[in-house]
PDB file of N, CA and C in Angstrom:
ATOM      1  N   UNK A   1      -5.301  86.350 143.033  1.00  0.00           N
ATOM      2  CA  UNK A   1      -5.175  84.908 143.231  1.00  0.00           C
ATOM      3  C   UNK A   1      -6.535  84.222 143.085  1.00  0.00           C
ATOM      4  N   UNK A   2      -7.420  84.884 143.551  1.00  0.00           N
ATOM      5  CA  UNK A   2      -8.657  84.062 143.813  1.00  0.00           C
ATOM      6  C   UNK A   2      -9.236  83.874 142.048  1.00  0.00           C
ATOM      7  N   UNK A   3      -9.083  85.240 141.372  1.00  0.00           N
ATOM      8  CA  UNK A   3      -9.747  84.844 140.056  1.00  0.00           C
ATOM      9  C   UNK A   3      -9.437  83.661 139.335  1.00  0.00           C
ATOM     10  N   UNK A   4      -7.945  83.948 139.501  1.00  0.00           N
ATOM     11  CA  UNK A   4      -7.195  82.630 138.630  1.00  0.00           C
ATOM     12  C   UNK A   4      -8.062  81.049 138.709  1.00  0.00           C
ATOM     13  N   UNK A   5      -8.445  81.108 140.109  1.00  0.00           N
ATOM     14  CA  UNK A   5      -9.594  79.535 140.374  1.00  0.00           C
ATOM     15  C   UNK A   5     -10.543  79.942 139.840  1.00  0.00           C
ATOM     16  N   UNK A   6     -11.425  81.055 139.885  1.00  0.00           N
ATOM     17  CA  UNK A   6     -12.802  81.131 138.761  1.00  0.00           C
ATOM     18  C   UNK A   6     -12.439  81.053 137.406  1.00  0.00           C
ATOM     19  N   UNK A   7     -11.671  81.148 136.875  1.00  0.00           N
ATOM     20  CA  UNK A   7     -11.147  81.469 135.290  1.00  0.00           C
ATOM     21  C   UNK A   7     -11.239  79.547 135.461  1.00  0.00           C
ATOM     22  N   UNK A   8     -10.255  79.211 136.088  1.00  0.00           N
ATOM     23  CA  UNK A   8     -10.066  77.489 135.838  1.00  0.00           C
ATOM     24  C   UNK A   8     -11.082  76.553 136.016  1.00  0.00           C
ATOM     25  N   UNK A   9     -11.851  76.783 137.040  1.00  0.00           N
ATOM     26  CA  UNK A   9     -13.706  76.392 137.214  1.00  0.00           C
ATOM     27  C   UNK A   9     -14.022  76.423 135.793  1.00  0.00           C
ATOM     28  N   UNK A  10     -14.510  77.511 135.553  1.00  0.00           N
ATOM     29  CA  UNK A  10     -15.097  78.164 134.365  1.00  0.00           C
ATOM     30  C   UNK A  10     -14.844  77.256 133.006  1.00  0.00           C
ATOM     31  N   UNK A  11     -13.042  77.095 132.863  1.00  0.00           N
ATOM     32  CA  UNK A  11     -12.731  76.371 131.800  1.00  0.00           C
ATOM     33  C   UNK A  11     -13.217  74.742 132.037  1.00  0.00           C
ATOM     34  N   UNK A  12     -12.617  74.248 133.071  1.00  0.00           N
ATOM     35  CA  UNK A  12     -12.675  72.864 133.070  1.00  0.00           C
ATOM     36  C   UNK A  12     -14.516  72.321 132.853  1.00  0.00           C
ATOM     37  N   UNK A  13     -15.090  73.473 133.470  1.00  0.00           N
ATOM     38  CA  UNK A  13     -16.763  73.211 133.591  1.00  0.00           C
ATOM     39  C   UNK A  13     -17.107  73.135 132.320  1.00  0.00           C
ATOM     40  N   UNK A  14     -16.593  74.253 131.310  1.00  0.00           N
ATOM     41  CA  UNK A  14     -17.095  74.156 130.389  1.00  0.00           C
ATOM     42  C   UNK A  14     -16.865  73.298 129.245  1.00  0.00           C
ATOM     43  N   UNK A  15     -15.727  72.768 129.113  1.00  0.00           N
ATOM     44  CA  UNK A  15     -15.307  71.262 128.629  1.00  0.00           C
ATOM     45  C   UNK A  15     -16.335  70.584 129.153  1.00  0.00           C
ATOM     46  N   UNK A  16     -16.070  69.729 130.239  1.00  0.00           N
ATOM     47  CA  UNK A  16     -17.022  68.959 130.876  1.00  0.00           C
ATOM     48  C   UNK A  16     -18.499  68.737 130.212  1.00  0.00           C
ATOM     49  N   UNK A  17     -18.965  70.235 130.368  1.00  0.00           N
ATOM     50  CA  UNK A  17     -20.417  70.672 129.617  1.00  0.00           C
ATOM     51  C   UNK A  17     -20.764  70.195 128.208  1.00  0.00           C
ATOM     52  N   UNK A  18     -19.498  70.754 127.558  1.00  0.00           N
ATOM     53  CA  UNK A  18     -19.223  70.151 125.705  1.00  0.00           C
ATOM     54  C   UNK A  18     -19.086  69.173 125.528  1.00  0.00           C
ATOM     55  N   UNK A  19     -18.401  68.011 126.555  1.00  0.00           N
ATOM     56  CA  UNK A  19     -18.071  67.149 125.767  1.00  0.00           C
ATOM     57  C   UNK A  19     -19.283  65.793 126.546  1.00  0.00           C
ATOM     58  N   UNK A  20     -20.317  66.732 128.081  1.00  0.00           N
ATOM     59  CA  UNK A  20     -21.891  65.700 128.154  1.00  0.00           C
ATOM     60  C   UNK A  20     -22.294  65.860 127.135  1.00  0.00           C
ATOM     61  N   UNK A  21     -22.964  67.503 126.784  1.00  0.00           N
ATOM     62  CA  UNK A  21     -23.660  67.545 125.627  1.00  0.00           C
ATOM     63  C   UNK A  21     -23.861  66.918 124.316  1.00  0.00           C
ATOM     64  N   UNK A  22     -22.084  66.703 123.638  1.00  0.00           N
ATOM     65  CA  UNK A  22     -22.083  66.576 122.899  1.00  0.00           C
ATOM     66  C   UNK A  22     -22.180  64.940 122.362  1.00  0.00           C
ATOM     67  N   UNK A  23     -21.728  64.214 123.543  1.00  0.00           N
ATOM     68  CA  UNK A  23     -22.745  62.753 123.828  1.00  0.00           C
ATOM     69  C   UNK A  23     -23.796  62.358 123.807  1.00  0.00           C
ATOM     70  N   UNK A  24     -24.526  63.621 124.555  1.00  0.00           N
ATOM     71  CA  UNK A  24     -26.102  63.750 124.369  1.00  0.00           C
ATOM     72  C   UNK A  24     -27.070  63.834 123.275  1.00  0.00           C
ATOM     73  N   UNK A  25     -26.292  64.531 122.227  1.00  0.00           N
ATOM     74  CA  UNK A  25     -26.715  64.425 120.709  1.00  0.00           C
ATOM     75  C   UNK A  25     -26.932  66.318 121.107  1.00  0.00           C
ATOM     76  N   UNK A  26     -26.250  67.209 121.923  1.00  0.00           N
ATOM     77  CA  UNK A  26     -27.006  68.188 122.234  1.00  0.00           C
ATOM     78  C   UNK A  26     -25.926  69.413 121.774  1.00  0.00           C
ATOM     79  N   UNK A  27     -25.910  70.618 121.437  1.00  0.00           N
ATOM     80  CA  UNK A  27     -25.154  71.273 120.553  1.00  0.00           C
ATOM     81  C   UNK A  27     -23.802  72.094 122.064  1.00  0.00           C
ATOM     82  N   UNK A  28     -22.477  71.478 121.810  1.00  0.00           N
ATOM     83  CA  UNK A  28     -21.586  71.850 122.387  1.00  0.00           C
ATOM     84  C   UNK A  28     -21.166  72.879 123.116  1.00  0.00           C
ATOM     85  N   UNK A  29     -21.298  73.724 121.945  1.00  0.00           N
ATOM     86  CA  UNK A  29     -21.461  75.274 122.698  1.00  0.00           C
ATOM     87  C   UNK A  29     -22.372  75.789 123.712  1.00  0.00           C
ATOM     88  N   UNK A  30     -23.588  75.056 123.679  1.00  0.00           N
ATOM     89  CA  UNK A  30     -24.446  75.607 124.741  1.00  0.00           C
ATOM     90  C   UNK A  30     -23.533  74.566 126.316  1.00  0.00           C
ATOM     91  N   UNK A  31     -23.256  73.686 125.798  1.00  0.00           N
ATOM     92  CA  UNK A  31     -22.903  72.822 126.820  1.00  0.00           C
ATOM     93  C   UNK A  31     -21.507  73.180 127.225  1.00  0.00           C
ATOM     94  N   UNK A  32     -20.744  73.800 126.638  1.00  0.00           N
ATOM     95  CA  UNK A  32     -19.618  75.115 127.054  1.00  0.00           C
ATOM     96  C   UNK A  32     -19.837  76.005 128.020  1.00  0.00           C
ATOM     97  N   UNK A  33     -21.270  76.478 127.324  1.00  0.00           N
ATOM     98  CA  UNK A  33     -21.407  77.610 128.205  1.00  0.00           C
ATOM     99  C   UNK A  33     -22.198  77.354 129.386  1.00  0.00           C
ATOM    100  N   UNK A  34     -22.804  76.571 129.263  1.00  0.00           N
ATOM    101  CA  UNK A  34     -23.564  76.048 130.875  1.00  0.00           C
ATOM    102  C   UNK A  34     -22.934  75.503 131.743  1.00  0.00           C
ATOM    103  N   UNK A  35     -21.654  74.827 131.257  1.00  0.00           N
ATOM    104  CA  UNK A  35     -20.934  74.288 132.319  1.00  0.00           C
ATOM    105  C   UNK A  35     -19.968  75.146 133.316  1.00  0.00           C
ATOM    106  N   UNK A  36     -19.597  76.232 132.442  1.00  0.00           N
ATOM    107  CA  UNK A  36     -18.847  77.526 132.599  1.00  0.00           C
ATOM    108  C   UNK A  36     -19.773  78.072 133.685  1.00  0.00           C
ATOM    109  N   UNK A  37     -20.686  78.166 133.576  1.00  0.00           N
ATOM    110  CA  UNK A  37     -21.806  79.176 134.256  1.00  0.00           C
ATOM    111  C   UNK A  37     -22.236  78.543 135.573  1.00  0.00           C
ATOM    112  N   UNK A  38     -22.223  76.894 135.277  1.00  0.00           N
ATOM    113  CA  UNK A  38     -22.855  76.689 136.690  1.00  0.00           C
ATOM    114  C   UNK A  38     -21.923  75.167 137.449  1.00  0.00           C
ATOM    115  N   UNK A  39     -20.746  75.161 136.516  1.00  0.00           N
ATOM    116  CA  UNK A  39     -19.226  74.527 137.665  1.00  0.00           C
ATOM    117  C   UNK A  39     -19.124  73.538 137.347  1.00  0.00           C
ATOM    118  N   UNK A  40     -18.288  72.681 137.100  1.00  0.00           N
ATOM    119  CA  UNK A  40     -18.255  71.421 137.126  1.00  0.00           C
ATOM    120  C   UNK A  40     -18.708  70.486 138.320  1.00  0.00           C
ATOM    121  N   UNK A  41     -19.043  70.905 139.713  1.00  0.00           N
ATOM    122  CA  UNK A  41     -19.442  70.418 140.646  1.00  0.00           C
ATOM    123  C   UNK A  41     -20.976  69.765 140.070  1.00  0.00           C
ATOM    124  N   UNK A  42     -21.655  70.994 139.797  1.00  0.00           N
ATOM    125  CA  UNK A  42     -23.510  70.931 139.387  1.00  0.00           C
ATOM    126  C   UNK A  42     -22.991  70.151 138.260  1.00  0.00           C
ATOM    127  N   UNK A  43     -22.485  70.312 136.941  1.00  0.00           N
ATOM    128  CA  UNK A  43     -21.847  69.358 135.853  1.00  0.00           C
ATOM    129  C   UNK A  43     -22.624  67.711 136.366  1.00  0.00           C
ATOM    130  N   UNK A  44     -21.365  67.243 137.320  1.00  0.00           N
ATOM    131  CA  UNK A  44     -21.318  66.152 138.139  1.00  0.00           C
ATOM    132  C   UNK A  44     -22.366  65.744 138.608  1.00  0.00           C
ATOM    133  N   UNK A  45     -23.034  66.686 139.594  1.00  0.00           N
ATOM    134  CA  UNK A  45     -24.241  66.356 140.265  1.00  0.00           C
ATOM    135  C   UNK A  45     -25.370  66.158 139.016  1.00  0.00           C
ATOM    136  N   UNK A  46     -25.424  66.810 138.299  1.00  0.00           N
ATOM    137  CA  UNK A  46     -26.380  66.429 137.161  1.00  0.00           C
ATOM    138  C   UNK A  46     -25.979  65.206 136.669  1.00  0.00           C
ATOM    139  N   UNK A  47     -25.094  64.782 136.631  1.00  0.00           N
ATOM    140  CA  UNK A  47     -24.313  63.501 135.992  1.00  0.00           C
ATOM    141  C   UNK A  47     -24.944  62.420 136.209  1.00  0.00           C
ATOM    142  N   UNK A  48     -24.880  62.223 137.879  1.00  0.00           N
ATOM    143  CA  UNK A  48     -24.791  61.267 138.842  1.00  0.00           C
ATOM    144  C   UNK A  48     -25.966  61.422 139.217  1.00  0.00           C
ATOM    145  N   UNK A  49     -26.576  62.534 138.979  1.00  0.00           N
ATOM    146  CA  UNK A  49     -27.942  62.488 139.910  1.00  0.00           C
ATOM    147  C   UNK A  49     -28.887  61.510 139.676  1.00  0.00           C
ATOM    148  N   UNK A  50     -28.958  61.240 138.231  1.00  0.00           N
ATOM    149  CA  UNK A  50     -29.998  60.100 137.693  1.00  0.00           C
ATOM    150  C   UNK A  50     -31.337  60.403 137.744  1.00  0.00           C
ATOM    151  N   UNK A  51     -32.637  59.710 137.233  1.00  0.00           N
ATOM    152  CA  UNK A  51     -33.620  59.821 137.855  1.00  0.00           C
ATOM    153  C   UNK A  51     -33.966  59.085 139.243  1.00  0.00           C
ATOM    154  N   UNK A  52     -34.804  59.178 140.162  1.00  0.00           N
ATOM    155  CA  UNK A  52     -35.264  58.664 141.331  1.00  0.00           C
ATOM    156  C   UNK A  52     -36.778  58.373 141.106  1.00  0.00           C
ATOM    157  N   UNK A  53     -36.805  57.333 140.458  1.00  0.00           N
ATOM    158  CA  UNK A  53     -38.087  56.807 140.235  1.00  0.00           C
ATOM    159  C   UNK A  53     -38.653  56.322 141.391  1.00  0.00           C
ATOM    160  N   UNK A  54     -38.135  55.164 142.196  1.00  0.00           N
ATOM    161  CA  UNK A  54     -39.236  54.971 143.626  1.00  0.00           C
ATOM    162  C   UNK A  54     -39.323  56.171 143.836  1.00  0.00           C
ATOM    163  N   UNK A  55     -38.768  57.556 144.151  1.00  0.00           N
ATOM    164  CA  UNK A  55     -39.104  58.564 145.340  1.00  0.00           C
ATOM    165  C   UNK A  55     -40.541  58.950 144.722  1.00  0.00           C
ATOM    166  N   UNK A  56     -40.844  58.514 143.892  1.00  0.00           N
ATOM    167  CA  UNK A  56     -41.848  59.078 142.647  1.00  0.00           C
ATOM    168  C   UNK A  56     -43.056  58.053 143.104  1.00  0.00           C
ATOM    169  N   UNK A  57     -42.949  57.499 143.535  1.00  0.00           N
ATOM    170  CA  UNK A  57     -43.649  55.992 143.695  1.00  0.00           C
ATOM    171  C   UNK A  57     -44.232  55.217 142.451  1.00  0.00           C
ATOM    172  N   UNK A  58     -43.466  54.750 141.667  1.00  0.00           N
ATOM    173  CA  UNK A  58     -42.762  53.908 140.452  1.00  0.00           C
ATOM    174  C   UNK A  58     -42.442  52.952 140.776  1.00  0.00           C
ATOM    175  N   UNK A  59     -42.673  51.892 140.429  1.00  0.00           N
ATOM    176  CA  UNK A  59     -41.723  50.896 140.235  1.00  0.00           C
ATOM    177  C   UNK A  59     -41.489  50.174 138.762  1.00  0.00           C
ATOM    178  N   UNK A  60     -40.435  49.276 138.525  1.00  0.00           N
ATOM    179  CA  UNK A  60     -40.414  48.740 137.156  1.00  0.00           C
ATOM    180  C   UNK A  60     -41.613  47.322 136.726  1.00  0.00           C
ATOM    181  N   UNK A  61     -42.076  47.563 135.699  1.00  0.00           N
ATOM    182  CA  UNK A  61     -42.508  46.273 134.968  1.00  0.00           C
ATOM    183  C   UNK A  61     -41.724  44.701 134.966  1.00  0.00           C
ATOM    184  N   UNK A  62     -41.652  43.932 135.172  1.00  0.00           N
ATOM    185  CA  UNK A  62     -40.916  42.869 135.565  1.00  0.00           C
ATOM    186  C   UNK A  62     -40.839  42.094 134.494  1.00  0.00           C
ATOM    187  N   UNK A  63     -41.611  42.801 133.202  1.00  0.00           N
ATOM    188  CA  UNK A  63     -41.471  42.088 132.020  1.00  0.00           C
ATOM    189  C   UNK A  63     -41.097  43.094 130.458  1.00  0.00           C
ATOM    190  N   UNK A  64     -41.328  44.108 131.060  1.00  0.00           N
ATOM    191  CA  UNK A  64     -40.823  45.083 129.808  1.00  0.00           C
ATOM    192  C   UNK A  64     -39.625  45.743 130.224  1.00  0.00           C
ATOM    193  N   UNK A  65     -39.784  46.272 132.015  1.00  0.00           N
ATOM    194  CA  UNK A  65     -38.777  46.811 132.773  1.00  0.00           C
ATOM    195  C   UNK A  65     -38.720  48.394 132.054  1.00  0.00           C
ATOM    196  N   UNK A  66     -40.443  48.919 132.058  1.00  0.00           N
ATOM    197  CA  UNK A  66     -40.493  50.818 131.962  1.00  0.00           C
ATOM    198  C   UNK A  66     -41.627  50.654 133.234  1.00  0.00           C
ATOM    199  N   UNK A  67     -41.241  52.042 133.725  1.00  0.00           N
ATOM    200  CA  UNK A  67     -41.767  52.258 135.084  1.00  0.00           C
ATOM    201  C   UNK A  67     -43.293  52.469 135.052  1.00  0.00           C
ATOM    202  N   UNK A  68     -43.818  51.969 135.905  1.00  0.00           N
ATOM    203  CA  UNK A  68     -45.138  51.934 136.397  1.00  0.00           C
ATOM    204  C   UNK A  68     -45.670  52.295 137.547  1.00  0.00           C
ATOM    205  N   UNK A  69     -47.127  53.116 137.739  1.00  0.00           N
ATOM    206  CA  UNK A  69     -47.250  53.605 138.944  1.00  0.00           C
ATOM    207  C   UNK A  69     -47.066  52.042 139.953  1.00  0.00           C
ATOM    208  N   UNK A  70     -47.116  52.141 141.512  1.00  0.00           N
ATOM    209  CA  UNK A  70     -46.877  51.013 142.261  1.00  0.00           C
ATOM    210  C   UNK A  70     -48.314  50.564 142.328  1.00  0.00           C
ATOM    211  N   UNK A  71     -49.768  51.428 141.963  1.00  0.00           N
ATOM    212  CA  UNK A  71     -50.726  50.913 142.544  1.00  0.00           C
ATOM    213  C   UNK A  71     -51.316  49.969 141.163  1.00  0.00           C
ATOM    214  N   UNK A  72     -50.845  50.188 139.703  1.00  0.00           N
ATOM    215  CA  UNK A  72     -50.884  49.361 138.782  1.00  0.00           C
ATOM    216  C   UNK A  72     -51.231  47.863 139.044  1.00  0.00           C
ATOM    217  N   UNK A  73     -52.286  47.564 138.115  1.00  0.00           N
ATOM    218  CA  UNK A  73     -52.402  46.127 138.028  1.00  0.00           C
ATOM    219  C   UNK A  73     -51.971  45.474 136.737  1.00  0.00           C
ATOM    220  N   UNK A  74     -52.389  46.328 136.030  1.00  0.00           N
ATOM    221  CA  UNK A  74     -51.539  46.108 134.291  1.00  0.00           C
ATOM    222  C   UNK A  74     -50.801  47.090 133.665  1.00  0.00           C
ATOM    223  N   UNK A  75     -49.565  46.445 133.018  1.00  0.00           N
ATOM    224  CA  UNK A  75     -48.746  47.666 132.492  1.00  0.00           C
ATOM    225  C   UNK A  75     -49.265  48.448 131.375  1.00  0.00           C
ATOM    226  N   UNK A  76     -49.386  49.389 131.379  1.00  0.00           N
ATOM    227  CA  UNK A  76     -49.509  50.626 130.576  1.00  0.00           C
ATOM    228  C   UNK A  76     -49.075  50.258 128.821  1.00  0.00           C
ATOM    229  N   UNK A  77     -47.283  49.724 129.274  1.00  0.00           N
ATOM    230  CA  UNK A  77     -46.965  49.650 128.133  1.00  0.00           C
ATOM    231  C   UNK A  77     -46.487  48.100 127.506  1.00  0.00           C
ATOM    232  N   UNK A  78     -46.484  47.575 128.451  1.00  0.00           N
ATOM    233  CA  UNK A  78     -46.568  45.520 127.429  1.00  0.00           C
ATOM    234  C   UNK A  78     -48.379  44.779 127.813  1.00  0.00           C
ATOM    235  N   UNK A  79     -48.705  45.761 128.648  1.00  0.00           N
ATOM    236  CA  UNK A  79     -50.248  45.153 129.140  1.00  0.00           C
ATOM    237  C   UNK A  79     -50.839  44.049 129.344  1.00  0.00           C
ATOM    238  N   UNK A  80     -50.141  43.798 130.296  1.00  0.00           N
ATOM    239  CA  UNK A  80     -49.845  42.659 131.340  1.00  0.00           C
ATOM    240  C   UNK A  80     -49.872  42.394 132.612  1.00  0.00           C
ATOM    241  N   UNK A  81     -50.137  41.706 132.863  1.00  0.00           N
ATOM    242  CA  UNK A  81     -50.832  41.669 134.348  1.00  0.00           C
ATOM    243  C   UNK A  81     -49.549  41.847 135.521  1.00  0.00           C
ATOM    244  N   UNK A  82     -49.807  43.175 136.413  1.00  0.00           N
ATOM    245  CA  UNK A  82     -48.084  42.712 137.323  1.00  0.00           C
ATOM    246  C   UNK A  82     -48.678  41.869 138.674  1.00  0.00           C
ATOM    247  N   UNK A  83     -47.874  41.458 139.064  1.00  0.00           N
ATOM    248  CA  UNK A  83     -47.645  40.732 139.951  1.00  0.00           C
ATOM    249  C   UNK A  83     -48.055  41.829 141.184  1.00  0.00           C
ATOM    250  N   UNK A  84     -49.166  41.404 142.320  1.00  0.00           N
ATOM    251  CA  UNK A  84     -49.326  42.013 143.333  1.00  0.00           C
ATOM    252  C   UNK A  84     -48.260  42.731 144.075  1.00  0.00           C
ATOM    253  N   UNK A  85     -48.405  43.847 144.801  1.00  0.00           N
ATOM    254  CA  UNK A  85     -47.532  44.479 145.279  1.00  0.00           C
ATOM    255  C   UNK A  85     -46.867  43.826 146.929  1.00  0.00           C
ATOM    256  N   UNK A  86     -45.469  43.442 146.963  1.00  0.00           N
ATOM    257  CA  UNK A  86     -45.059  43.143 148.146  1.00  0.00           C
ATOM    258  C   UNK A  86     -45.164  44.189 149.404  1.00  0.00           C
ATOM    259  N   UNK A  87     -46.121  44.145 150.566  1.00  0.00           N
ATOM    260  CA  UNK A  87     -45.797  45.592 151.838  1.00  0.00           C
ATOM    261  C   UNK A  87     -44.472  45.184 152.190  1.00  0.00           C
ATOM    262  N   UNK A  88     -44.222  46.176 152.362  1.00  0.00           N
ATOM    263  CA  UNK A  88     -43.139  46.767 152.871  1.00  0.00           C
ATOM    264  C   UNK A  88     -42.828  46.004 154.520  1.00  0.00           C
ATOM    265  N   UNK A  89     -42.106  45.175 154.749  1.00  0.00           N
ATOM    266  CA  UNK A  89     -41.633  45.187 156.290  1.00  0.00           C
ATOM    267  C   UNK A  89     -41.507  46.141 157.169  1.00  0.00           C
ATOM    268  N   UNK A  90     -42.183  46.009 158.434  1.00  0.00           N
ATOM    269  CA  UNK A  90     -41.710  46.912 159.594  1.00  0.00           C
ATOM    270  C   UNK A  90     -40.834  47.285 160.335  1.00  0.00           C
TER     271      UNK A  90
END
């Protein structure tokens, strides 16, 4: 009984995998087999996970909107002056 749910994991993950990948511009089969291998749960969580740029201490450009360290005075990439940093409330 129990295999029958790893066999179905396995399949549905690995769809899942083929058909991110293959959105991704990234070759199917590997994305078959990775999804197979590590579940459609992780699939998901990779999905959804996104990047976490503040945890990074990033924030966005307010005029190009690509991330910049927070202690920045000019952007990197439109090179431009940002706007002083707001502290944080207590």
């Amino acid at each position: 009984m129990g295999i029958e749910y790893v066999f179905f994991w396995a399949i549905v993950g690995g769809v899942m995998g083929a058909v991110i990948n293959t959105k991704k511009g990234y070759s199917e089969l590997v994305g078959f087999l990775g999804g197979a291998l590590l579940g459609p749960v992780l699939v998901w969580l990779f999905l959804l996970g996104g990047d976490n740029k503040k945890g990074l201490g990033l924030k966005k450009c307010p005029y190009c909107a690509e991330w910049v360290k927070k202690q920045a005075t000019v952007c990197k990439f439109c090179q431009r002056e940002l706007p002083p940093a707001v502290p944080a409330k207590a």
